[in-house]
PDB file of N, CA and C in Angstrom:
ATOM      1  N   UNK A   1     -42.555 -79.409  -9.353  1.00  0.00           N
ATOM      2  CA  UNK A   1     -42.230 -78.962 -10.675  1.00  0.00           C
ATOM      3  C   UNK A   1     -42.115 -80.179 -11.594  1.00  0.00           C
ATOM      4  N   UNK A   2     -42.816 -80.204 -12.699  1.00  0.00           N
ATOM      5  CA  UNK A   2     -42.807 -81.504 -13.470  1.00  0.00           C
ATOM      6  C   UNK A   2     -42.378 -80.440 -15.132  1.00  0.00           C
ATOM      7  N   UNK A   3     -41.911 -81.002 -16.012  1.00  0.00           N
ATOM      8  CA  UNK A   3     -41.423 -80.993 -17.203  1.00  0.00           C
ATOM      9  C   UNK A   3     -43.341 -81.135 -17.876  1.00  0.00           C
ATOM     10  N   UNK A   4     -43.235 -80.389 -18.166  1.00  0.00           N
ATOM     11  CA  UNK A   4     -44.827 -80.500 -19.388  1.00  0.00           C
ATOM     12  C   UNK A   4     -44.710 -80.261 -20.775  1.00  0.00           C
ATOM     13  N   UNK A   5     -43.224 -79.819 -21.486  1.00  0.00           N
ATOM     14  CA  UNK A   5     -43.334 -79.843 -22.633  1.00  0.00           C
ATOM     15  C   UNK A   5     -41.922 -80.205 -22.897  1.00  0.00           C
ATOM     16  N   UNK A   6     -41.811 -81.248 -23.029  1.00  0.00           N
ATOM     17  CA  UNK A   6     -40.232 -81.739 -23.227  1.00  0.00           C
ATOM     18  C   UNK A   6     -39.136 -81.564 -25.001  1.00  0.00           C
ATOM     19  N   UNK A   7     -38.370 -81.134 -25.236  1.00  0.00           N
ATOM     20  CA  UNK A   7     -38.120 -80.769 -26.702  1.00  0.00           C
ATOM     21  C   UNK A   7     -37.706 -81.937 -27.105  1.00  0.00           C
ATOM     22  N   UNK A   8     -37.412 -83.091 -26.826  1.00  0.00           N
ATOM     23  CA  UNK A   8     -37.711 -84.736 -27.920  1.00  0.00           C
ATOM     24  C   UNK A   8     -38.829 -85.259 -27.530  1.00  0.00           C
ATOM     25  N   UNK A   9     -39.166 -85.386 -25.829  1.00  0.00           N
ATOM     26  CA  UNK A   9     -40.501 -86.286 -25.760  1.00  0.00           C
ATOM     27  C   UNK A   9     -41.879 -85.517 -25.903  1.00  0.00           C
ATOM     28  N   UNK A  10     -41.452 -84.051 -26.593  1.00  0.00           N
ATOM     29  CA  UNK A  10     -42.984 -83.876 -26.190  1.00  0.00           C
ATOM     30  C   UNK A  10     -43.655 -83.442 -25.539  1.00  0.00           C
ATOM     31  N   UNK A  11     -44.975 -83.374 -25.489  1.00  0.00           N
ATOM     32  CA  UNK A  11     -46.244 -82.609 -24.674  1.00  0.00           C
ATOM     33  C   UNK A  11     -46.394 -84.111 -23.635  1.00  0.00           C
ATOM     34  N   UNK A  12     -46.229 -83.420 -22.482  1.00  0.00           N
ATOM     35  CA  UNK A  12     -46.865 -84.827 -21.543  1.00  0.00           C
ATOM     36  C   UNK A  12     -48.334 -84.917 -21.016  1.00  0.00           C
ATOM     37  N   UNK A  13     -48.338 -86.453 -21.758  1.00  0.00           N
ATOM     38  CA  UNK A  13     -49.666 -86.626 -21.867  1.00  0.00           C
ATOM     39  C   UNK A  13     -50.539 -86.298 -20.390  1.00  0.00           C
ATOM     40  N   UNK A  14     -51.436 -86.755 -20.304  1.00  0.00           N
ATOM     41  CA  UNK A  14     -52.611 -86.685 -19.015  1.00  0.00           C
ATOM     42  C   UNK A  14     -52.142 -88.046 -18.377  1.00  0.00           C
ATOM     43  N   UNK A  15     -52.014 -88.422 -16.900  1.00  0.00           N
ATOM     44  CA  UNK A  15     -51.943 -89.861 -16.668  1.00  0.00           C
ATOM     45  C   UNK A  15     -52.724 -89.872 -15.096  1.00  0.00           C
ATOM     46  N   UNK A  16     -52.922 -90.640 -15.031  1.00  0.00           N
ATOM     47  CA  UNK A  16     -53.974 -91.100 -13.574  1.00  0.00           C
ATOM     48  C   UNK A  16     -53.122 -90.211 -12.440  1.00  0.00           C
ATOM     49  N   UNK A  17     -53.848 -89.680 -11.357  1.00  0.00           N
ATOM     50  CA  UNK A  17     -52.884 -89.310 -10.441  1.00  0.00           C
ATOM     51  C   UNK A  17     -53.169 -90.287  -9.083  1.00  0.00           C
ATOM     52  N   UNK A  18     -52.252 -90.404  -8.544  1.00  0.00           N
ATOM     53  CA  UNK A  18     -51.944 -91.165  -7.492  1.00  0.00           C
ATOM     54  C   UNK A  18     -51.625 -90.725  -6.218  1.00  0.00           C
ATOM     55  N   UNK A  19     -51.788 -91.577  -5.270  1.00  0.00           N
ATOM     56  CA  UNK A  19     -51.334 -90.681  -3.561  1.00  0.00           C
ATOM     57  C   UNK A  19     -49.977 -91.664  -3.436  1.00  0.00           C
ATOM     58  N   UNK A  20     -48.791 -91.293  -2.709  1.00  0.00           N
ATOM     59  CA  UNK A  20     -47.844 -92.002  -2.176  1.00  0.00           C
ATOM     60  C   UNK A  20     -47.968 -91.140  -0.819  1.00  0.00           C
ATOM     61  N   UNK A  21     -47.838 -92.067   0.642  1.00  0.00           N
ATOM     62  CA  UNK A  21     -47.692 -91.432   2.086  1.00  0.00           C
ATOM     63  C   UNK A  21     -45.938 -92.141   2.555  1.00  0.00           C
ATOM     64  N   UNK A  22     -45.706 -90.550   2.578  1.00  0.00           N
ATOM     65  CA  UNK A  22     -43.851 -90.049   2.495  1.00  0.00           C
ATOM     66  C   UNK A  22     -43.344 -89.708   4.440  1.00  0.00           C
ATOM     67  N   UNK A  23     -43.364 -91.126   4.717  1.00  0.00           N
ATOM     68  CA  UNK A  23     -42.824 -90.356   6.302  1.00  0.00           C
ATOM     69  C   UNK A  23     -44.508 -89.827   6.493  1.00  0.00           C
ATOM     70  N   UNK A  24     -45.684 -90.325   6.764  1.00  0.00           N
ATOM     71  CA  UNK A  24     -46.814 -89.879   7.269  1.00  0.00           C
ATOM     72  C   UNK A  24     -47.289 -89.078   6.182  1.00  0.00           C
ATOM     73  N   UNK A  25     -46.916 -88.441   5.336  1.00  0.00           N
ATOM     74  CA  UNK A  25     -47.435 -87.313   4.578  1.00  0.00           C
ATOM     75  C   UNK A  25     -47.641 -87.509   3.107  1.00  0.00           C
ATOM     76  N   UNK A  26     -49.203 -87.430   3.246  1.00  0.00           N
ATOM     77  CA  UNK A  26     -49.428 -87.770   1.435  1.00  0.00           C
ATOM     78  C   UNK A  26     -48.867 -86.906   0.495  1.00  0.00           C
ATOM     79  N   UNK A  27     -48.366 -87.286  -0.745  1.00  0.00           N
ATOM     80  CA  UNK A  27     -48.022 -86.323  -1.849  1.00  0.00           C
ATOM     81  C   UNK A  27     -48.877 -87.239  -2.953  1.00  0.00           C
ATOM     82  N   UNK A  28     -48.574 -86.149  -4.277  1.00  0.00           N
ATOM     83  CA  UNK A  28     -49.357 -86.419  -5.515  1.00  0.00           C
ATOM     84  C   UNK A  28     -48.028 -87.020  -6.039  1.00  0.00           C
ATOM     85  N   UNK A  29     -48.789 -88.303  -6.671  1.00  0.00           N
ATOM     86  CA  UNK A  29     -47.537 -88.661  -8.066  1.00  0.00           C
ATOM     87  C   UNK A  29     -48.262 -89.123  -9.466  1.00  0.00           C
ATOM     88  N   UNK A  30     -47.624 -89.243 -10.484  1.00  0.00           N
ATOM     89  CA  UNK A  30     -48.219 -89.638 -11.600  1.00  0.00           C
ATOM     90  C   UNK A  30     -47.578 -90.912 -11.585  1.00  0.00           C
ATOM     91  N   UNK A  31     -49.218 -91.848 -12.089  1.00  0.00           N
ATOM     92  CA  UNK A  31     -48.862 -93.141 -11.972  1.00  0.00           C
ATOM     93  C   UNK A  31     -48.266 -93.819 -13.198  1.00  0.00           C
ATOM     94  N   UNK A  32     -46.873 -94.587 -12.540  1.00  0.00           N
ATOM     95  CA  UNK A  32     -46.026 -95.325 -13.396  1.00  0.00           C
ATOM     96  C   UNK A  32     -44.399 -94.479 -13.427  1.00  0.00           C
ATOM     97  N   UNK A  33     -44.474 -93.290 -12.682  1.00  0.00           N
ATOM     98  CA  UNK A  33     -43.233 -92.180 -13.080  1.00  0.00           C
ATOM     99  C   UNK A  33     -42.296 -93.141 -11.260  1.00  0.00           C
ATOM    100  N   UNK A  34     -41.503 -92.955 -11.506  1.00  0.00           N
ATOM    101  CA  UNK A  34     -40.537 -93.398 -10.366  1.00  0.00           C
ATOM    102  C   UNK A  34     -41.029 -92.882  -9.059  1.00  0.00           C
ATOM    103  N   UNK A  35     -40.651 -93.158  -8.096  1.00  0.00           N
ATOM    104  CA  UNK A  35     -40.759 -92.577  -6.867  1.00  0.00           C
ATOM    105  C   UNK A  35     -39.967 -91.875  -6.472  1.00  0.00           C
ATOM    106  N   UNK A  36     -39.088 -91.833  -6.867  1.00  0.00           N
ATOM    107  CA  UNK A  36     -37.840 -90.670  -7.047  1.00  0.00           C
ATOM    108  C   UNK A  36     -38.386 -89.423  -7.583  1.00  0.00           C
ATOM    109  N   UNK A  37     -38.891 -89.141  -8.677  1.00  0.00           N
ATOM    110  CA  UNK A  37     -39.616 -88.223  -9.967  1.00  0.00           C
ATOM    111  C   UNK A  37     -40.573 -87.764  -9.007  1.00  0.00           C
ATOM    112  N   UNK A  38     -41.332 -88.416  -8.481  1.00  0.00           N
ATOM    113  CA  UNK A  38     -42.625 -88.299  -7.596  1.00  0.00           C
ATOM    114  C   UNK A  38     -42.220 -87.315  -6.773  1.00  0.00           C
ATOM    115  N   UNK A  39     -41.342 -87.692  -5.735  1.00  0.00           N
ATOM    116  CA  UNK A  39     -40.397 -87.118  -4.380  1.00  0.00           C
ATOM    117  C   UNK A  39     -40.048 -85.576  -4.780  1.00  0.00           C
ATOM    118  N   UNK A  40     -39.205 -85.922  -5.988  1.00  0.00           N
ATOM    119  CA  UNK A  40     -38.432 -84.287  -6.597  1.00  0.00           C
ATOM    120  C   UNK A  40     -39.825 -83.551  -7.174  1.00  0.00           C
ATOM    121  N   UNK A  41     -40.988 -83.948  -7.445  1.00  0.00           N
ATOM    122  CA  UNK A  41     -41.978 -83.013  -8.365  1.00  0.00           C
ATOM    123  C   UNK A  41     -42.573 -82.451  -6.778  1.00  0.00           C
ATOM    124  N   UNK A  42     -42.805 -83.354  -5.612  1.00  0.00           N
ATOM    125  CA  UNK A  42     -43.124 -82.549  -4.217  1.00  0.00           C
ATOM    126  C   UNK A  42     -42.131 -81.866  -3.557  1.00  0.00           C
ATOM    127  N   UNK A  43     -41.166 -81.422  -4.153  1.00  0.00           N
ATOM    128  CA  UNK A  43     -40.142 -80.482  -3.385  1.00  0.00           C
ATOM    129  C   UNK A  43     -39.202 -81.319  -2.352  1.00  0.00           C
ATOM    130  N   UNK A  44     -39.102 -82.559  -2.613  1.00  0.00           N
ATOM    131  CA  UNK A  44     -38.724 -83.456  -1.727  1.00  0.00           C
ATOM    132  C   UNK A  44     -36.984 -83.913  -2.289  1.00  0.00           C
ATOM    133  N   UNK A  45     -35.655 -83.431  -2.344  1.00  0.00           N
ATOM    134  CA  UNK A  45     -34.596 -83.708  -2.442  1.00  0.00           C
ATOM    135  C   UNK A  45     -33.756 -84.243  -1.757  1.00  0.00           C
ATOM    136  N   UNK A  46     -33.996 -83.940  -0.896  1.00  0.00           N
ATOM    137  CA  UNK A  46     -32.799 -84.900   0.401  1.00  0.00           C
ATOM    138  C   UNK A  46     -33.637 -86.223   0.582  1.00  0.00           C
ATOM    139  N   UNK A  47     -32.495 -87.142   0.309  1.00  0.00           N
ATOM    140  CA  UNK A  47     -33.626 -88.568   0.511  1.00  0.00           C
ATOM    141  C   UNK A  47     -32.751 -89.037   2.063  1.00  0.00           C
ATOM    142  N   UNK A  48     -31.820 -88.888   1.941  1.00  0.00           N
ATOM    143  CA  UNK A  48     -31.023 -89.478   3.505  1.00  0.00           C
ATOM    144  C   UNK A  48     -29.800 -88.535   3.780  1.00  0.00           C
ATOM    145  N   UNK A  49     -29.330 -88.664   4.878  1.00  0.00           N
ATOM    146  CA  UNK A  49     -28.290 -88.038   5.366  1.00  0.00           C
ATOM    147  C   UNK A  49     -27.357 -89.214   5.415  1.00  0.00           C
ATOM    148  N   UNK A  50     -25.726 -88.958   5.456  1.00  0.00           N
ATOM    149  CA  UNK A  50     -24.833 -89.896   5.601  1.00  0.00           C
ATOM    150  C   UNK A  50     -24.910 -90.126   7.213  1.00  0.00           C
ATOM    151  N   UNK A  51     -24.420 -91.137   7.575  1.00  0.00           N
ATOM    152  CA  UNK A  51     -24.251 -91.459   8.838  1.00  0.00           C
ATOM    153  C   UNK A  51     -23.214 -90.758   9.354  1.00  0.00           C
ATOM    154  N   UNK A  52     -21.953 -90.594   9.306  1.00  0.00           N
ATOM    155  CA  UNK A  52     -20.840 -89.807   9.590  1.00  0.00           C
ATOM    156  C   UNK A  52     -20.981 -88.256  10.073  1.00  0.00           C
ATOM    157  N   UNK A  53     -21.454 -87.439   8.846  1.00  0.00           N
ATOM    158  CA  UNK A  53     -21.160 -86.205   8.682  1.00  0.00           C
ATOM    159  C   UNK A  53     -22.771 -85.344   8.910  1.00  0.00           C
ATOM    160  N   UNK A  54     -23.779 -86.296   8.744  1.00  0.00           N
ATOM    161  CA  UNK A  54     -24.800 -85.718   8.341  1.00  0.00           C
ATOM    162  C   UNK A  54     -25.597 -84.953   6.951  1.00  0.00           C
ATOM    163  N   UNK A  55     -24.774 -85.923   6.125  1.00  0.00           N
ATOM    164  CA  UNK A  55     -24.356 -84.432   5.281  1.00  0.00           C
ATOM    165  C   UNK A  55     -25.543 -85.303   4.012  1.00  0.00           C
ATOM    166  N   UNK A  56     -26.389 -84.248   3.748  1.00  0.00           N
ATOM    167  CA  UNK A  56     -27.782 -84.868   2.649  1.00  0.00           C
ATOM    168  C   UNK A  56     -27.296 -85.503   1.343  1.00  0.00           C
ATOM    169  N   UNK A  57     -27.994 -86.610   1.335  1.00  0.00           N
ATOM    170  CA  UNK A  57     -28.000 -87.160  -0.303  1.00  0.00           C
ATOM    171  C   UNK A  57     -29.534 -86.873  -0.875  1.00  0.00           C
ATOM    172  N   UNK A  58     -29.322 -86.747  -1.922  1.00  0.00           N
ATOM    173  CA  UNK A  58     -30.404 -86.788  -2.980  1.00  0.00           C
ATOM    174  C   UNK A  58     -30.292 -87.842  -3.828  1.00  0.00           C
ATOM    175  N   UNK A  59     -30.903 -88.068  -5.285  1.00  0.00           N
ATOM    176  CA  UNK A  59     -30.943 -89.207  -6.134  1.00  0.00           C
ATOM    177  C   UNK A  59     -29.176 -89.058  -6.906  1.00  0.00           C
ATOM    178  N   UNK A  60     -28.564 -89.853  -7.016  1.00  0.00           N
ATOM    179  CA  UNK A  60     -27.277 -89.303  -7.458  1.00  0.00           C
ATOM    180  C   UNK A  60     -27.496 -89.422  -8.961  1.00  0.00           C
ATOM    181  N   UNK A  61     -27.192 -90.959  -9.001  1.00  0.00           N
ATOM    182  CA  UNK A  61     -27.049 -91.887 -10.693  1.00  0.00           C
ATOM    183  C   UNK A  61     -28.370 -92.050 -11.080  1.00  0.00           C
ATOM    184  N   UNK A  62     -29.496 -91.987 -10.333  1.00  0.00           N
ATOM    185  CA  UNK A  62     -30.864 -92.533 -11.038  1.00  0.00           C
ATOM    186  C   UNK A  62     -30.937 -93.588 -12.594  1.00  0.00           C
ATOM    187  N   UNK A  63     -30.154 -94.387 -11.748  1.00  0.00           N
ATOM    188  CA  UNK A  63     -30.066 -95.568 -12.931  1.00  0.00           C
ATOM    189  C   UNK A  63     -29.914 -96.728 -11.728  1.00  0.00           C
ATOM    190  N   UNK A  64     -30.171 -96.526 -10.544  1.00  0.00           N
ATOM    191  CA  UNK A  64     -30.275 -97.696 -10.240  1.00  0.00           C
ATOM    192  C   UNK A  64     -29.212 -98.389  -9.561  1.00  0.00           C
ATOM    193  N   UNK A  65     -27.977 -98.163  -9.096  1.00  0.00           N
ATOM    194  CA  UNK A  65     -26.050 -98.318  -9.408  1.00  0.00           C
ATOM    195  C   UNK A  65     -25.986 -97.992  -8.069  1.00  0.00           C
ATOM    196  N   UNK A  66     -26.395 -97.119  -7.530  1.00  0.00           N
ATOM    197  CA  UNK A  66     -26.069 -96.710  -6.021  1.00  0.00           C
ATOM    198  C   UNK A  66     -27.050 -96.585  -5.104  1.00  0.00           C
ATOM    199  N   UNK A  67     -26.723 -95.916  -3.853  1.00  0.00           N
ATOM    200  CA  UNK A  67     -27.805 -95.922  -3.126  1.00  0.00           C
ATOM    201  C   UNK A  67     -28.281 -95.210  -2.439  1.00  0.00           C
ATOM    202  N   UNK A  68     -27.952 -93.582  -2.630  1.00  0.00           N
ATOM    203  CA  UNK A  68     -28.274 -92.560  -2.090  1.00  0.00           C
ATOM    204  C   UNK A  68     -30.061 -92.533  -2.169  1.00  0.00           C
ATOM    205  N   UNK A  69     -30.822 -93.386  -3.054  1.00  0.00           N
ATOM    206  CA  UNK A  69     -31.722 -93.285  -2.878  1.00  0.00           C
ATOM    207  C   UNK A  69     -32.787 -93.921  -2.849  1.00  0.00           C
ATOM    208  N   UNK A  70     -32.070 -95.174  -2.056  1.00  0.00           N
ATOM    209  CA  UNK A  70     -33.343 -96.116  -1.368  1.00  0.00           C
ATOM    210  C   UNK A  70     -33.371 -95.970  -0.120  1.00  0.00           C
ATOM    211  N   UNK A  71     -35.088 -96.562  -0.251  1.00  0.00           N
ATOM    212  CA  UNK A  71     -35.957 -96.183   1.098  1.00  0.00           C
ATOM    213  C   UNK A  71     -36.297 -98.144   1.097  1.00  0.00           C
ATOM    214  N   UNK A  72     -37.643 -97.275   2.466  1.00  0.00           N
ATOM    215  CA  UNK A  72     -37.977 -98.685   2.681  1.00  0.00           C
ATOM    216  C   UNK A  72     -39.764 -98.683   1.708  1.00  0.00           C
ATOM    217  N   UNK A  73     -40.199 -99.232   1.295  1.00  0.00           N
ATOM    218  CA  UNK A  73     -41.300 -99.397   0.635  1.00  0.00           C
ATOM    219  C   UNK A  73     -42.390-100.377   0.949  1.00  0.00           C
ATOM    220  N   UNK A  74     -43.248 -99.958   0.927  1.00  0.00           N
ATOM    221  CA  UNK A  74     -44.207-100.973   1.254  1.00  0.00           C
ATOM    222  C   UNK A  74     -43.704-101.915   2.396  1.00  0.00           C
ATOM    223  N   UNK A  75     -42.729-102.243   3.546  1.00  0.00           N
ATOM    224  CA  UNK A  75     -42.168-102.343   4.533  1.00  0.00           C
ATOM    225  C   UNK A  75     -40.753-103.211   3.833  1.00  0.00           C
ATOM    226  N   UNK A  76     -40.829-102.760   2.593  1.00  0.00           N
ATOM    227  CA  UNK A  76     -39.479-103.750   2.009  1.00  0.00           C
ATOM    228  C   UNK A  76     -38.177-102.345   2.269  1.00  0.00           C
ATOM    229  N   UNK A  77     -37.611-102.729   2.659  1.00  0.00           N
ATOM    230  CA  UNK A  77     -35.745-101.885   3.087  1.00  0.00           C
ATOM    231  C   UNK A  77     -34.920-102.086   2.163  1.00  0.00           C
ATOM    232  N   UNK A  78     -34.683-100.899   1.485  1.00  0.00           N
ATOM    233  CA  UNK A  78     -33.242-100.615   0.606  1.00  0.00           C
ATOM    234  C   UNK A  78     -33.710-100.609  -0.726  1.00  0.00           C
ATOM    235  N   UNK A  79     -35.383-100.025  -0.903  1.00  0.00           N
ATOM    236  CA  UNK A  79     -35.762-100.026  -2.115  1.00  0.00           C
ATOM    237  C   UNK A  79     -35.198 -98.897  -3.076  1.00  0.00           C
ATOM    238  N   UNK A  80     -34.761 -99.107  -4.374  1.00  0.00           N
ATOM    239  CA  UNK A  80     -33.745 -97.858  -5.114  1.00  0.00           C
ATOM    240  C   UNK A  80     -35.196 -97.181  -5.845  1.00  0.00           C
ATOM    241  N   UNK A  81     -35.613 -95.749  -5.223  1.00  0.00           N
ATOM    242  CA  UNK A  81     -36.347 -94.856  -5.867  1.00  0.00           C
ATOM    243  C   UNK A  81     -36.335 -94.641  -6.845  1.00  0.00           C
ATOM    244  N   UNK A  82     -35.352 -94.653  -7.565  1.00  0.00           N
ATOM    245  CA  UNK A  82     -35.309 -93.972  -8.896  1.00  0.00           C
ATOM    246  C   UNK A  82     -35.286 -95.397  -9.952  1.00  0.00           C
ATOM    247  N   UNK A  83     -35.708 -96.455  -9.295  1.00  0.00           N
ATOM    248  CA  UNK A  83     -35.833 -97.624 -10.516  1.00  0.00           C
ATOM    249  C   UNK A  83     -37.426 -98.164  -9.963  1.00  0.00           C
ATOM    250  N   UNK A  84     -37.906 -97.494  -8.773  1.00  0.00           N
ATOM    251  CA  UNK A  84     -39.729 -98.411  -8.616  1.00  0.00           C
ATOM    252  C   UNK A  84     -40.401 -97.207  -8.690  1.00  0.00           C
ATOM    253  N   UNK A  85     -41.230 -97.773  -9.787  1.00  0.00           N
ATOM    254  CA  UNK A  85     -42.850 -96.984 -10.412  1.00  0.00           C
ATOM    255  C   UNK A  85     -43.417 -96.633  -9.211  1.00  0.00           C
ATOM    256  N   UNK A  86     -44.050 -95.651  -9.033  1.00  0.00           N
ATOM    257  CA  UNK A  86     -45.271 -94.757  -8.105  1.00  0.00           C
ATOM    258  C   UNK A  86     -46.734 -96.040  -8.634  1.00  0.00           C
ATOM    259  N   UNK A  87     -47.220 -95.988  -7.234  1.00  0.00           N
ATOM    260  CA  UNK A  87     -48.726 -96.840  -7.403  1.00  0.00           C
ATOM    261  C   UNK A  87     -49.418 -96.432  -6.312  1.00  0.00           C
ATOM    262  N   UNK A  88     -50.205 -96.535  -6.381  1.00  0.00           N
ATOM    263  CA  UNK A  88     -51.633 -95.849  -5.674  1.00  0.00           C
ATOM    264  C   UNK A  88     -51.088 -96.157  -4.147  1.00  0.00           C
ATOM    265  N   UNK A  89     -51.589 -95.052  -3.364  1.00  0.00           N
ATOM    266  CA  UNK A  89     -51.256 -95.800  -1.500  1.00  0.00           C
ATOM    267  C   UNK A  89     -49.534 -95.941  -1.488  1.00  0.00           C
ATOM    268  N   UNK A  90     -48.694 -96.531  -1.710  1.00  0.00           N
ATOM    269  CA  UNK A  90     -47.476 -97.050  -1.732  1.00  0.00           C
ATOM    270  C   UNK A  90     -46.947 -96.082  -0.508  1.00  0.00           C
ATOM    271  N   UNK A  91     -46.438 -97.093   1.098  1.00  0.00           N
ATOM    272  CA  UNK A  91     -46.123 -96.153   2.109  1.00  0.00           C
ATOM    273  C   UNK A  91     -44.415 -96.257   1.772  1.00  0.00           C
ATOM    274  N   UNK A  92     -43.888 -95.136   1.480  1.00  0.00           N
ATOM    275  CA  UNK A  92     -42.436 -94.601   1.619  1.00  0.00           C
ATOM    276  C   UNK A  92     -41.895 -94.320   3.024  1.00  0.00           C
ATOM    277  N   UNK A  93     -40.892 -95.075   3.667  1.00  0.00           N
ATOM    278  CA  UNK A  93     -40.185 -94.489   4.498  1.00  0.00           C
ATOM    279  C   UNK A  93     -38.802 -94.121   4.677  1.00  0.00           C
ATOM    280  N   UNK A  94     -38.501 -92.499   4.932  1.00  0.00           N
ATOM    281  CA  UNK A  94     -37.295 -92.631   4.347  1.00  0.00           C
ATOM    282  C   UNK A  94     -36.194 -93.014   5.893  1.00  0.00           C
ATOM    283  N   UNK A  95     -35.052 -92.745   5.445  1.00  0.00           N
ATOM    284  CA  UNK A  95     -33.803 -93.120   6.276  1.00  0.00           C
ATOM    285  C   UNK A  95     -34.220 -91.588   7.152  1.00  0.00           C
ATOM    286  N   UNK A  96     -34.838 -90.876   6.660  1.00  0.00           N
ATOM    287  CA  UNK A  96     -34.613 -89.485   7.832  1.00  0.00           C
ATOM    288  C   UNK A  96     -35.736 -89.628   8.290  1.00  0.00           C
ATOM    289  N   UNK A  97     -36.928 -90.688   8.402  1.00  0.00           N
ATOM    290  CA  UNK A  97     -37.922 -90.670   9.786  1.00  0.00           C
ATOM    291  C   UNK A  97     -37.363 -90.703  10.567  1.00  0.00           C
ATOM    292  N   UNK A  98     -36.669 -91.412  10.846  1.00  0.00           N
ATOM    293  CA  UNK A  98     -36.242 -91.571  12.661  1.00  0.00           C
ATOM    294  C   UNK A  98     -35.241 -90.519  12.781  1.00  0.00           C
ATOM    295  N   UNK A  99     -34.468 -89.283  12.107  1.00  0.00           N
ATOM    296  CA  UNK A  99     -34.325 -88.360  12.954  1.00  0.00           C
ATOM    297  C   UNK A  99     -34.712 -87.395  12.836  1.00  0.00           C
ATOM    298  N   UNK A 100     -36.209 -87.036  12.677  1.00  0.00           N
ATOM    299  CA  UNK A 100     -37.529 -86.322  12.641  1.00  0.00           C
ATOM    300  C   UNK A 100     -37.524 -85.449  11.348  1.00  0.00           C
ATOM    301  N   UNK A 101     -36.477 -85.903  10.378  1.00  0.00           N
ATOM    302  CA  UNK A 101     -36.431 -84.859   9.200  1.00  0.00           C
ATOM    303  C   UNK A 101     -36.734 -85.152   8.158  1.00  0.00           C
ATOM    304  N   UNK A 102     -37.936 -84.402   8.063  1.00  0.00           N
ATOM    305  CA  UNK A 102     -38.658 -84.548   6.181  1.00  0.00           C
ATOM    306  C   UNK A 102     -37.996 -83.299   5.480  1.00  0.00           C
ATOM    307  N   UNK A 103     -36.965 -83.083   4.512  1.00  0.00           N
ATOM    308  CA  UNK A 103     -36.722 -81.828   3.665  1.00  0.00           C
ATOM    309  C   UNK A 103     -37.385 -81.968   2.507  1.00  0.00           C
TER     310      UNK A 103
END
């Protein structure tokens, strides 16, 4: 689900589309929109589980401040989704590969 007619920004324009591979699995993103934005427009909300409880995080602050929602990127660890641009190829791995759960 993406926003296509926003009431201050507008009609959203046309922009290149892009592949990101999420835990093995390609999705569509528009290039330059966060990887966070990317994640939530593929139905993708739970970015990690807590260690303790199990209990799902999604993007909290999307400003960048916390860390419910970094991954590892391009093999870099503890990248914050909701502050790095989507680019062509870019492999995402989240904290729930290794316990077999893509939500």
């Amino acid at each position: 689900m993406r926003v296509q007619n926003h009431p201050i920004l507008g009609v959203l324009h046309e922009v290149r589309e892009v592949a990101l591979v999420v835990d093995g699995v390609r999705i569509a993103a528009r290039e330059g929109e966060t990887i966070a934005a990317a994640l939530a427009a593929a139905g993708i909300r739970i970015h990690r589980y807590t260690p303790k409880q199990s209990t799902p995080r999604g993007v909290f602050c999307a400003i960048g401040q916390c860390t419910d929602c970094a991954m590892t990127v391009n093999g870099r660890p503890n990248v914050r989704t909701c502050m790095t641009r989507a680019a062509n190829e870019m492999i995402i791995e989240t904290p729930n590969q290794s316990q077999g759960r893509l939500d």
